[in-house]
Protein backbone atom coordinates (compact mmCIF):
# COMPACT_ATOMS: atom_id res chain seq x y z
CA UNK A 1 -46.91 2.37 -112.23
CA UNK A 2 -46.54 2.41 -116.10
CA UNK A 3 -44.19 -0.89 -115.55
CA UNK A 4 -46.46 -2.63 -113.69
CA UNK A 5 -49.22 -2.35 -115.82
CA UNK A 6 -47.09 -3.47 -118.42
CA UNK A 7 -45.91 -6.71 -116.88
CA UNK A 8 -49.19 -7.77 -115.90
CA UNK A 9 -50.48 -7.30 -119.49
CA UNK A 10 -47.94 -9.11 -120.59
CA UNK A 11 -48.51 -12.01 -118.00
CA UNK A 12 -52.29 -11.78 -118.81
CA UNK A 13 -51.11 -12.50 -122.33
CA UNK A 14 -49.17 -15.16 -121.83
CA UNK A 15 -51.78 -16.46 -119.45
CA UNK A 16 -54.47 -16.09 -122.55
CA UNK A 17 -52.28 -17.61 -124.95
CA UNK A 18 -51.23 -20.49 -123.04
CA UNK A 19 -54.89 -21.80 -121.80
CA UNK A 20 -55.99 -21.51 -125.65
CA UNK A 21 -52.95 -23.87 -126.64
CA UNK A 22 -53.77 -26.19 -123.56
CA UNK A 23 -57.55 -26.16 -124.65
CA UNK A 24 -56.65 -26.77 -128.31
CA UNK A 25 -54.70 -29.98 -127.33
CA UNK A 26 -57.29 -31.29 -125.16
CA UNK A 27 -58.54 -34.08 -126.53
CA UNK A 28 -61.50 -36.48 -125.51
CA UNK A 29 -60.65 -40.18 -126.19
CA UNK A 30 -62.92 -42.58 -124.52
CA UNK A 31 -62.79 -46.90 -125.42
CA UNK A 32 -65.77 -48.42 -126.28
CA UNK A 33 -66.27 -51.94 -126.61
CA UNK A 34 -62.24 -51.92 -127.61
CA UNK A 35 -62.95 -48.94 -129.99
CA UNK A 36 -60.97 -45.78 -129.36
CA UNK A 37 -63.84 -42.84 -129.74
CA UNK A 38 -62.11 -39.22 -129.76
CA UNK A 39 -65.64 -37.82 -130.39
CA UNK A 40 -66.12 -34.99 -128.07
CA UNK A 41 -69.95 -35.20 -127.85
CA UNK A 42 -70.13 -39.12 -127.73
CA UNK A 43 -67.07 -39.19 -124.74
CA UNK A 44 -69.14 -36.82 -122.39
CA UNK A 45 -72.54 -38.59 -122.95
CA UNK A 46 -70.97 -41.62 -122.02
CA UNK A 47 -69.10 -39.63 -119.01
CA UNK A 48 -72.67 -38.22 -117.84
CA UNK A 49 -74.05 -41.54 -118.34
CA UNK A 50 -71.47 -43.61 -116.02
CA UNK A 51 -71.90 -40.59 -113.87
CA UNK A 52 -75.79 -40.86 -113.26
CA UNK A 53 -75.12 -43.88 -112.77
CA UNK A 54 -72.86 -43.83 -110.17
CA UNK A 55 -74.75 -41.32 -108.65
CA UNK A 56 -78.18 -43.41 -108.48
CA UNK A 57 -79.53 -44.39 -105.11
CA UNK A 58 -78.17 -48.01 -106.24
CA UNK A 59 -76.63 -49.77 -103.08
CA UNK A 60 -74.98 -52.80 -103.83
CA UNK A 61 -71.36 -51.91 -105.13
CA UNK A 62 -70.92 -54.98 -106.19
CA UNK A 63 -74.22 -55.04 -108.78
CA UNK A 64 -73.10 -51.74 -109.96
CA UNK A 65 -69.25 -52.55 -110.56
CA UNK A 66 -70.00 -55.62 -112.64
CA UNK A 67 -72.54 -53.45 -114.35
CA UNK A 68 -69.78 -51.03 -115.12
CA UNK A 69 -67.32 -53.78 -116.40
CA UNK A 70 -69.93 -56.12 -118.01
CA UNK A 71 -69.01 -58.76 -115.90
């Protein structure tokens, strides 16, 4: 029993120490008007933002895709 308690803190461990590397990699780049932003706050406003506004009661795809790509 003393074993298996063992290996599973040592999995949990390497579990831990592995999502803290992953998470300290993980970086937020977002372009903006050909701009490369690696701001973490400004890259999720503008992530909620396109998000509301794909999630609008808007109808016509069209409207909204040309909205999306300024076209």
């Amino acid at each position: 029993m003393r074993r298996i308690a063992a290996v599973a803190a040592s999995l949990a461990l390497i579990v831990t120490l592995g999502v803290r590397l992953y998470n300290k990699n993980n970086v937020c780049v977002s372009f903006v008007d050909g701009r490369k932003v690696t701001d973490r706050e400004v890259v999720m406003n503008d992530v909620d933002n396109i998000l509301a506004d794909l999630l609008t009661d808007r109808t016509d795809m069209e409207e909204l895709l040309n909205d999306f790509f300024d076209k």
